[in-house]
PDB file of N, CA and C in Angstrom:
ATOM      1  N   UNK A   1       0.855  -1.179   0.000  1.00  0.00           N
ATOM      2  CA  UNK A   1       0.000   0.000   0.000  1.00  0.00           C
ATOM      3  C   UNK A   1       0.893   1.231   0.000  1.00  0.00           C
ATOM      4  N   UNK A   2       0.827   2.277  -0.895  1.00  0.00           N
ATOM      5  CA  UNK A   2       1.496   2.944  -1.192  1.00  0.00           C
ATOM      6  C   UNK A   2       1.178   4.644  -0.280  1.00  0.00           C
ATOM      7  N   UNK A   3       2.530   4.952   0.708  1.00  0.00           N
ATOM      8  CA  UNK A   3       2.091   5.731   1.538  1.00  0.00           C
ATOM      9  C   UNK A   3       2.353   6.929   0.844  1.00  0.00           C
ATOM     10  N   UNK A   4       1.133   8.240   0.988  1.00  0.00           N
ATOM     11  CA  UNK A   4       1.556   9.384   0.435  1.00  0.00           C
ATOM     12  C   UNK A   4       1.382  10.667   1.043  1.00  0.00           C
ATOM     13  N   UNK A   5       0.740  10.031   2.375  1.00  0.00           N
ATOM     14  CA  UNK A   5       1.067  11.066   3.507  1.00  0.00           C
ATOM     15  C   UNK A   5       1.662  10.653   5.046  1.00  0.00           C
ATOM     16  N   UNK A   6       2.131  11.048   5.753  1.00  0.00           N
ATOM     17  CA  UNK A   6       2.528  10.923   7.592  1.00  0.00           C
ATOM     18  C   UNK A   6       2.611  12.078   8.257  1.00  0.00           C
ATOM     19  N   UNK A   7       1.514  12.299   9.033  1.00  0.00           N
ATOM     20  CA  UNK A   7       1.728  13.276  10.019  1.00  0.00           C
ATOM     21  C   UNK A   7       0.981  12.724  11.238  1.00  0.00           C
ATOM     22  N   UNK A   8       1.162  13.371  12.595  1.00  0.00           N
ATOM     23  CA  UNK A   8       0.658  13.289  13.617  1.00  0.00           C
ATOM     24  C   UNK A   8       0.783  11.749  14.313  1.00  0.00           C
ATOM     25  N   UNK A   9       0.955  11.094  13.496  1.00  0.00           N
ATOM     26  CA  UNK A   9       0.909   9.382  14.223  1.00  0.00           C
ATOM     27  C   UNK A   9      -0.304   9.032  13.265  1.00  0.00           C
ATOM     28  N   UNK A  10      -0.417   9.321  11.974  1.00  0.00           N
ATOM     29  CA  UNK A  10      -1.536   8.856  10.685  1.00  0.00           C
ATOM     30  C   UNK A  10      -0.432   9.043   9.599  1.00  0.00           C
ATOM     31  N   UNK A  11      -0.762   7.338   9.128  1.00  0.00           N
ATOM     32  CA  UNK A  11      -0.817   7.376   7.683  1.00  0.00           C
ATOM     33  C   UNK A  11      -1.730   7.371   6.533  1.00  0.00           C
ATOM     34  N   UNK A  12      -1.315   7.607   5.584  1.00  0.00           N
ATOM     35  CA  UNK A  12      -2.445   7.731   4.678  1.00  0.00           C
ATOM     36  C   UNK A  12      -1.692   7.165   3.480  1.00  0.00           C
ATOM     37  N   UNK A  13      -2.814   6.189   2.877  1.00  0.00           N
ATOM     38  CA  UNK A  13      -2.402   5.292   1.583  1.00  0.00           C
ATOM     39  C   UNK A  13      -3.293   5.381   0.805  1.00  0.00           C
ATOM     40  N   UNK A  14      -3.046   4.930  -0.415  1.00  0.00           N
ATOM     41  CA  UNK A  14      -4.222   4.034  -1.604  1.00  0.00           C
ATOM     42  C   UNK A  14      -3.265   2.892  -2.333  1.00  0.00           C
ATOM     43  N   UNK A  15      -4.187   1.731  -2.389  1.00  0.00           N
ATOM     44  CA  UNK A  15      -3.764   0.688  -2.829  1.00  0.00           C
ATOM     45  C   UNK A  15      -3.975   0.969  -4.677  1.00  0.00           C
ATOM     46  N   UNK A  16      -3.283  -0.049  -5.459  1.00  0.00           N
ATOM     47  CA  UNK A  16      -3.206   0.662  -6.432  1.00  0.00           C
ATOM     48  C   UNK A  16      -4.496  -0.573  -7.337  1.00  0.00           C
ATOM     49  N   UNK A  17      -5.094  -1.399  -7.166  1.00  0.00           N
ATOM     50  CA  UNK A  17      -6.031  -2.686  -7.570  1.00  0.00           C
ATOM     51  C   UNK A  17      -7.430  -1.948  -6.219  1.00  0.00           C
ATOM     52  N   UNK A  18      -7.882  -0.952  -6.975  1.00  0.00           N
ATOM     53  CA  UNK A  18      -8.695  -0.543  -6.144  1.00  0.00           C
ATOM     54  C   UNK A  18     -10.076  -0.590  -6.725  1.00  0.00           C
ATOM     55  N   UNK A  19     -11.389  -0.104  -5.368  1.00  0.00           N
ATOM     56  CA  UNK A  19     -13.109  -0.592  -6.116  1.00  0.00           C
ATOM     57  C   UNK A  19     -13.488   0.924  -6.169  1.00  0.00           C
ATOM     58  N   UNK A  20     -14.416   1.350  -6.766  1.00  0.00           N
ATOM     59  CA  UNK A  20     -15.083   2.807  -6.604  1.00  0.00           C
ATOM     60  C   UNK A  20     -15.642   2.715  -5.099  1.00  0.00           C
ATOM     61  N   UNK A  21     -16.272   3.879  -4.475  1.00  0.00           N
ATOM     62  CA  UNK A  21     -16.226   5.332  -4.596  1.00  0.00           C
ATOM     63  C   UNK A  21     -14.641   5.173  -4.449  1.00  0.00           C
ATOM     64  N   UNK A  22     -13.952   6.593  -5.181  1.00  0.00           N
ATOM     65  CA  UNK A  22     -12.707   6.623  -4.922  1.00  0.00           C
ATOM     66  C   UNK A  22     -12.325   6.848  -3.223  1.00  0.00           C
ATOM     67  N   UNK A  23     -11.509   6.836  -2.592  1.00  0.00           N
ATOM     68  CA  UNK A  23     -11.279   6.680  -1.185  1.00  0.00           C
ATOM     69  C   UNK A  23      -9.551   6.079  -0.783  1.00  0.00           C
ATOM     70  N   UNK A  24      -9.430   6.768   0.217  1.00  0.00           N
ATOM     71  CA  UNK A  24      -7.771   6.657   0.594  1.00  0.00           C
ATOM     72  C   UNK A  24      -8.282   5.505   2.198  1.00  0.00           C
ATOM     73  N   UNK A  25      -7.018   5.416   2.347  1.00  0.00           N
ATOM     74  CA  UNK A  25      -6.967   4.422   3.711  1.00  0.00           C
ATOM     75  C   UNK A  25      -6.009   5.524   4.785  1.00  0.00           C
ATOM     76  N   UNK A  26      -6.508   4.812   5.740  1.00  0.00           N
ATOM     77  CA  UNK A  26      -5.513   5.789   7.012  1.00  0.00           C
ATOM     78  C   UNK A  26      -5.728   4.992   8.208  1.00  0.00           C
ATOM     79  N   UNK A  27      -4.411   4.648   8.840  1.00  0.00           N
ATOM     80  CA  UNK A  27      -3.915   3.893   9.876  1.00  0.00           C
ATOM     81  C   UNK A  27      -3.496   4.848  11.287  1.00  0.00           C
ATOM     82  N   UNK A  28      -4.141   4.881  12.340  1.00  0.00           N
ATOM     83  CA  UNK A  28      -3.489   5.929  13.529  1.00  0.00           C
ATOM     84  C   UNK A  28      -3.265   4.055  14.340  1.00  0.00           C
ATOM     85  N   UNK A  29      -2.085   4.091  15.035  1.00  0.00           N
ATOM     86  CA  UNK A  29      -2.441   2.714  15.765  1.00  0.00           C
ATOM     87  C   UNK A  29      -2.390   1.318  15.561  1.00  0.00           C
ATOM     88  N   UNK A  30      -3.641   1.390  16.166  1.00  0.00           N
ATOM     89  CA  UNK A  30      -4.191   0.113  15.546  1.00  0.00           C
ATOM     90  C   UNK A  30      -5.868   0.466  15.374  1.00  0.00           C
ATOM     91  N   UNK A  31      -5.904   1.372  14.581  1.00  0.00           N
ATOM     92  CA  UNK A  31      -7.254   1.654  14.124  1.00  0.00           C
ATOM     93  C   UNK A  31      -7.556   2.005  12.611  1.00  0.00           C
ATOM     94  N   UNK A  32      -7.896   1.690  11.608  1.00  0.00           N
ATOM     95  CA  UNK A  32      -7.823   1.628  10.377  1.00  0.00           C
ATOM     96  C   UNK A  32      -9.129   2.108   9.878  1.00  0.00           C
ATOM     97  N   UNK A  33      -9.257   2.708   8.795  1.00  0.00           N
ATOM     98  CA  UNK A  33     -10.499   3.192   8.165  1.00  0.00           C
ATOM     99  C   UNK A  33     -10.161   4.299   6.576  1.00  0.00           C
ATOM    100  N   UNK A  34     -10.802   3.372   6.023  1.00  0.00           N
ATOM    101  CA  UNK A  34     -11.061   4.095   4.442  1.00  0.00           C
ATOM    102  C   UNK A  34     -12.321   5.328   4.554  1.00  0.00           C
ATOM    103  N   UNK A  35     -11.707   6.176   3.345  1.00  0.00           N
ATOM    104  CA  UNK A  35     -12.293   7.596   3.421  1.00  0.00           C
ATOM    105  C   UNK A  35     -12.747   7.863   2.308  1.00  0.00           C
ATOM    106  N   UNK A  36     -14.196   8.313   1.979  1.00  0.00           N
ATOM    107  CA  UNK A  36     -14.235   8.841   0.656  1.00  0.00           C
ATOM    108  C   UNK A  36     -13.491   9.915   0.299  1.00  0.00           C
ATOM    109  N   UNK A  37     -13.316  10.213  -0.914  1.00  0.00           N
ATOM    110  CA  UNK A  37     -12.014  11.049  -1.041  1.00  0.00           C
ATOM    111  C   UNK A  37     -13.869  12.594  -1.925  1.00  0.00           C
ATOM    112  N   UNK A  38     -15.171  11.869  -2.189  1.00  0.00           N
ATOM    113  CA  UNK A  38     -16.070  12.639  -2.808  1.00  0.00           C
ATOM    114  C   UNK A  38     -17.010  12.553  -1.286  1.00  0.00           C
ATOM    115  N   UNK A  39     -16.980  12.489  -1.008  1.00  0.00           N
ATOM    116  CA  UNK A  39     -17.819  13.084   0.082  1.00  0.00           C
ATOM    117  C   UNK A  39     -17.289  13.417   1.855  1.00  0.00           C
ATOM    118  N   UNK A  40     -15.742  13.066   1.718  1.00  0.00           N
ATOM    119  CA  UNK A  40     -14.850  13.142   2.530  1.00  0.00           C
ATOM    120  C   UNK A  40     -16.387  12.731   4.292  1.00  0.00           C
ATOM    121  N   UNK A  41     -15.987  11.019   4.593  1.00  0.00           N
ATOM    122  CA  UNK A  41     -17.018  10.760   5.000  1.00  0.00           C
ATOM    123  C   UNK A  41     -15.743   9.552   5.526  1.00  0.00           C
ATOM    124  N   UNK A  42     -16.073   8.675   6.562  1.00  0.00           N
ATOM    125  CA  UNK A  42     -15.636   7.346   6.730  1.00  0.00           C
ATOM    126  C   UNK A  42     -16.579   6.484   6.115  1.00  0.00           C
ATOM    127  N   UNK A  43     -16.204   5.284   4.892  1.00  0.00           N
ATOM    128  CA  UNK A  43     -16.982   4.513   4.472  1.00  0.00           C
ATOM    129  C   UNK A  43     -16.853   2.522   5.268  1.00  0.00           C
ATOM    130  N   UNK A  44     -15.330   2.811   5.991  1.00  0.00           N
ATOM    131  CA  UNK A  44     -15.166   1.369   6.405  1.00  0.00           C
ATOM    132  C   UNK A  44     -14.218   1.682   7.442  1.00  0.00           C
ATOM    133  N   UNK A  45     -14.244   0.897   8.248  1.00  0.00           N
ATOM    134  CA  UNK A  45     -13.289   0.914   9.455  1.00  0.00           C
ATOM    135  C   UNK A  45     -13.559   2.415  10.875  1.00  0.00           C
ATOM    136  N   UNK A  46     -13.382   2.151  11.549  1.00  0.00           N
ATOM    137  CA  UNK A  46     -13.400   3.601  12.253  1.00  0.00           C
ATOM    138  C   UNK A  46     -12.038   3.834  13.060  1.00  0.00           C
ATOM    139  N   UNK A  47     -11.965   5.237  13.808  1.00  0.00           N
ATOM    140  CA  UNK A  47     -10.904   6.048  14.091  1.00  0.00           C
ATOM    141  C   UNK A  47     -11.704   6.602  15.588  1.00  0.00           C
ATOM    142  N   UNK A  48     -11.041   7.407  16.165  1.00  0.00           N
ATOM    143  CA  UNK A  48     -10.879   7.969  17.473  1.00  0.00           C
ATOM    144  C   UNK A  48     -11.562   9.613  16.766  1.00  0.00           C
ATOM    145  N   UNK A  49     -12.159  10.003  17.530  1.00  0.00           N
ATOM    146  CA  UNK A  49     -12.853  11.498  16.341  1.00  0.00           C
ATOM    147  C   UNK A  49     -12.273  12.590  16.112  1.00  0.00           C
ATOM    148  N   UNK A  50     -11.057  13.035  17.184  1.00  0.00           N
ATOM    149  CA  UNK A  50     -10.582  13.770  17.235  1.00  0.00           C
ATOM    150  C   UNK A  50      -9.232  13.000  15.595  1.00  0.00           C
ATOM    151  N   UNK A  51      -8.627  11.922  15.897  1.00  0.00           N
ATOM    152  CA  UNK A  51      -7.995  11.626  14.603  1.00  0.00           C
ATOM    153  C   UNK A  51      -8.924  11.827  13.136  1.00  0.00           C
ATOM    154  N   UNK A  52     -10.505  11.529  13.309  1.00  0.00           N
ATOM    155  CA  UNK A  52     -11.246  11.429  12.318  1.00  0.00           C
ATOM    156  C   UNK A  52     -11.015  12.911  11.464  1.00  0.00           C
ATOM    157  N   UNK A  53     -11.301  13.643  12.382  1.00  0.00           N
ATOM    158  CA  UNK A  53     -11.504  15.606  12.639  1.00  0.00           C
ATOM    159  C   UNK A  53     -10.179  15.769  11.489  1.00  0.00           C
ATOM    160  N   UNK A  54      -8.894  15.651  12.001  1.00  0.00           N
ATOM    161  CA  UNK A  54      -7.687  16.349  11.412  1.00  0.00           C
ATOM    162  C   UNK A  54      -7.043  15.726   9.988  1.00  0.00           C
ATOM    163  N   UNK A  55      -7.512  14.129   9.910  1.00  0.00           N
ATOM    164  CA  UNK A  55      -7.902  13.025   8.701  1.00  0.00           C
ATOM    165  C   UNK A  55      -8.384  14.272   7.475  1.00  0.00           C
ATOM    166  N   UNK A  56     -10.013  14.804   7.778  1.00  0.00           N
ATOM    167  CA  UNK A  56     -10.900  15.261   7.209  1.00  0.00           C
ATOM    168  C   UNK A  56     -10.065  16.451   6.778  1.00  0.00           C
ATOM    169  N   UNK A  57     -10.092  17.527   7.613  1.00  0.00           N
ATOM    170  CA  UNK A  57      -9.451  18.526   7.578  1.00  0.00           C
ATOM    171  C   UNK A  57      -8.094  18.601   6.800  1.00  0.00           C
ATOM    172  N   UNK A  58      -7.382  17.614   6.210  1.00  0.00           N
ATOM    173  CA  UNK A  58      -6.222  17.657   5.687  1.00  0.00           C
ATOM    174  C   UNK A  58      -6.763  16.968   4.008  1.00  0.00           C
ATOM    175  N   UNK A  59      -7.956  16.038   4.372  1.00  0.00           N
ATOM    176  CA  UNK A  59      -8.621  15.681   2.821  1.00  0.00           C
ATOM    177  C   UNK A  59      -8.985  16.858   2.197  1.00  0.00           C
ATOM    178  N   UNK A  60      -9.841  17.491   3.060  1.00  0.00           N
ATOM    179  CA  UNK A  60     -10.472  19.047   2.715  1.00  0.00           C
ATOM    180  C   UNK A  60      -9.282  20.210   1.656  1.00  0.00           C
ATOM    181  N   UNK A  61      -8.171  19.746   2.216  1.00  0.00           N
ATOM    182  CA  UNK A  61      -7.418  20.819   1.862  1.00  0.00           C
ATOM    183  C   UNK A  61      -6.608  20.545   0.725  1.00  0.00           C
ATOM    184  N   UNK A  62      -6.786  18.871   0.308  1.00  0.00           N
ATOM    185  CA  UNK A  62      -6.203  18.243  -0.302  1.00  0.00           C
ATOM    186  C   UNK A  62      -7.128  17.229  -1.387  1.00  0.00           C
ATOM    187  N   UNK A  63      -8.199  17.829  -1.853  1.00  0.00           N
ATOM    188  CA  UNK A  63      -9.059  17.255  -2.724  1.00  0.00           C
ATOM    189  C   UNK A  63      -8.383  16.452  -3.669  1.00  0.00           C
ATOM    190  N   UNK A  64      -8.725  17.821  -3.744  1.00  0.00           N
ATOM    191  CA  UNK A  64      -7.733  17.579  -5.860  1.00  0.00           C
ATOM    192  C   UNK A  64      -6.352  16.590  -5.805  1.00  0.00           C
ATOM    193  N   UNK A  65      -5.529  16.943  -5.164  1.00  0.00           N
ATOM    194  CA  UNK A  65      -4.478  15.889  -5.290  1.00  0.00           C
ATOM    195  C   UNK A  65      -4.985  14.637  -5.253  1.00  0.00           C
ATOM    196  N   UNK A  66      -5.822  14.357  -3.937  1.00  0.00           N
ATOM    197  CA  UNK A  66      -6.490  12.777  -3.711  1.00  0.00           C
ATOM    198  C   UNK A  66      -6.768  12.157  -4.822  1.00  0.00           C
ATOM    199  N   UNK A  67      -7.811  12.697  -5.397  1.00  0.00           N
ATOM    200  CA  UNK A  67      -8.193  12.382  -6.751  1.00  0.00           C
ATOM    201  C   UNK A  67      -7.156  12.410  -8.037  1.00  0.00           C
ATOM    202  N   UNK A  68      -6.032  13.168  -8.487  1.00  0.00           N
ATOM    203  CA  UNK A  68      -5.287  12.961  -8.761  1.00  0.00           C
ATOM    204  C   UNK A  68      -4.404  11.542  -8.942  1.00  0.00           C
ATOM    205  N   UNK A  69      -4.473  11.448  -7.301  1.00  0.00           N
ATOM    206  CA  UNK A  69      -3.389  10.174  -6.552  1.00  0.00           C
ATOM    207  C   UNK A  69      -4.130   8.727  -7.592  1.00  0.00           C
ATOM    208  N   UNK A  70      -6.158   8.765  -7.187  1.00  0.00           N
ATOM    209  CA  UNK A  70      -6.791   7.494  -7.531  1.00  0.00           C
ATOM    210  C   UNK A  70      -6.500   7.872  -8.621  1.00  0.00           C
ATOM    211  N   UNK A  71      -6.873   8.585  -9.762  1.00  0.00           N
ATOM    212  CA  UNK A  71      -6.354   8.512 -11.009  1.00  0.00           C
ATOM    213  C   UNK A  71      -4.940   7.598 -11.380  1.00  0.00           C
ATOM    214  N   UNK A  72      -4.126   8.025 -10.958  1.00  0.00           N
ATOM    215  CA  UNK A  72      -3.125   7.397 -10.982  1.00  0.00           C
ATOM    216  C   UNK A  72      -2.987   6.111 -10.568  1.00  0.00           C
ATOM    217  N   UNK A  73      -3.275   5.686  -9.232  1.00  0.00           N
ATOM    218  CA  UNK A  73      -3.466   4.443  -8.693  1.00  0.00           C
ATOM    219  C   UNK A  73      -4.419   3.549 -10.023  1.00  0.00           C
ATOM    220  N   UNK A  74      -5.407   4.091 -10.587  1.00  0.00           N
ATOM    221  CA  UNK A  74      -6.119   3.303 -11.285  1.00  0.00           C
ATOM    222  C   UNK A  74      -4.830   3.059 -12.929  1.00  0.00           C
ATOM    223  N   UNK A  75      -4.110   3.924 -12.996  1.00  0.00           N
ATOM    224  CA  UNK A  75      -3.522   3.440 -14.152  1.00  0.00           C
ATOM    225  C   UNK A  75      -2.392   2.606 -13.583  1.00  0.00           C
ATOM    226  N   UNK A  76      -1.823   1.730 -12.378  1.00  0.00           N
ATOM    227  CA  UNK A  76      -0.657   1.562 -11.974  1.00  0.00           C
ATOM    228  C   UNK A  76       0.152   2.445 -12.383  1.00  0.00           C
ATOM    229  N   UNK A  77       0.275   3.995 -11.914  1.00  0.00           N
ATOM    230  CA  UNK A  77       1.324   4.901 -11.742  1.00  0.00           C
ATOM    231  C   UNK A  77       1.702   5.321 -10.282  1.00  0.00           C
ATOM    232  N   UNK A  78       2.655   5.972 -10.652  1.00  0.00           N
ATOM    233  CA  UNK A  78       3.607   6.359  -9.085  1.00  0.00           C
ATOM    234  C   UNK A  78       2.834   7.761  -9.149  1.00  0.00           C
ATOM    235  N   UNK A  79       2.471   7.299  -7.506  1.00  0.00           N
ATOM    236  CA  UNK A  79       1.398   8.133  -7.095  1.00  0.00           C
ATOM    237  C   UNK A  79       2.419   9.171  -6.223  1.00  0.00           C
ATOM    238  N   UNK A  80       1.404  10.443  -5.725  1.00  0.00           N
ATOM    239  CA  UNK A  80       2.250  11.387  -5.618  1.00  0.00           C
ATOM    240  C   UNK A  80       2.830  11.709  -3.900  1.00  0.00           C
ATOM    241  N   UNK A  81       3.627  12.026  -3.282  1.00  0.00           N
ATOM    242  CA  UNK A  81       3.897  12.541  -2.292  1.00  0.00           C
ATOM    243  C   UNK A  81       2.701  14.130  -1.563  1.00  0.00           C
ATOM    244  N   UNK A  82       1.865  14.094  -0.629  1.00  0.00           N
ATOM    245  CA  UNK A  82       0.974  14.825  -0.381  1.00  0.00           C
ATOM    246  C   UNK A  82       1.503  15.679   0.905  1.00  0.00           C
ATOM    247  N   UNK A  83       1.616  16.974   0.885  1.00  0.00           N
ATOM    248  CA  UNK A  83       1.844  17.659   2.172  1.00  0.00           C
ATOM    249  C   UNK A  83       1.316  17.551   3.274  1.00  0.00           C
ATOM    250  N   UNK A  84       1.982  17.175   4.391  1.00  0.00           N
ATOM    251  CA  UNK A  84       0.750  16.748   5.342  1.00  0.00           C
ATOM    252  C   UNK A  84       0.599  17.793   6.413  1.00  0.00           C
ATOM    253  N   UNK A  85      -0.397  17.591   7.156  1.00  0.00           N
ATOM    254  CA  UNK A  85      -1.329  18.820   8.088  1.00  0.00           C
ATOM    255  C   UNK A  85      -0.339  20.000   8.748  1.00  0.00           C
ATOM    256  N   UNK A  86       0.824  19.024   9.421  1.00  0.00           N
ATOM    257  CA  UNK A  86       1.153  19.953   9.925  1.00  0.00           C
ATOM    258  C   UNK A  86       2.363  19.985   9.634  1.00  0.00           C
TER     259      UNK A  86
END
């Protein structure tokens, strides 16, 4: 799983053999949960809310790249390095 963000004690990935809605993964722990990347929402797994909160807040700011990233992920390309929150 290809990491393209780390901050705070969260990672954030997308696998590259992926299903629609588009959506990233993010690991704090041992707590795991995929994110829509179009309705910036948890669709699987859950998180602690305050991790959920700063997750969101860094998707928010980071749309377009996300989508970018699945684009890419869907062609097997090298996906991009993403600035993270803080």
């Amino acid at each position: 799983m290809p990491e393209i963000c780390r901050f705070l004690g969260i990672v954030v990935a997308m696998y590259f053999k992926e299903h629609s809605p588009p959506h990233f993964h993010a690991k704090y722990g041992e707590y795991r949960a995929s994110f829509s990347i179009e309705e910036l929402k948890i669709i699987q797994g859950n998180m602690p809310k305050r991790v959920v909160s700063l997750i969101l807040e860094w998707a928010f700011e980071h749309r377009a790249e996300l989508m970018e990233n699945w684009e890419l992920a869907k062609r097997k390309e090298q996906l991009k390095s993403i600035e993270p929150l803080v």
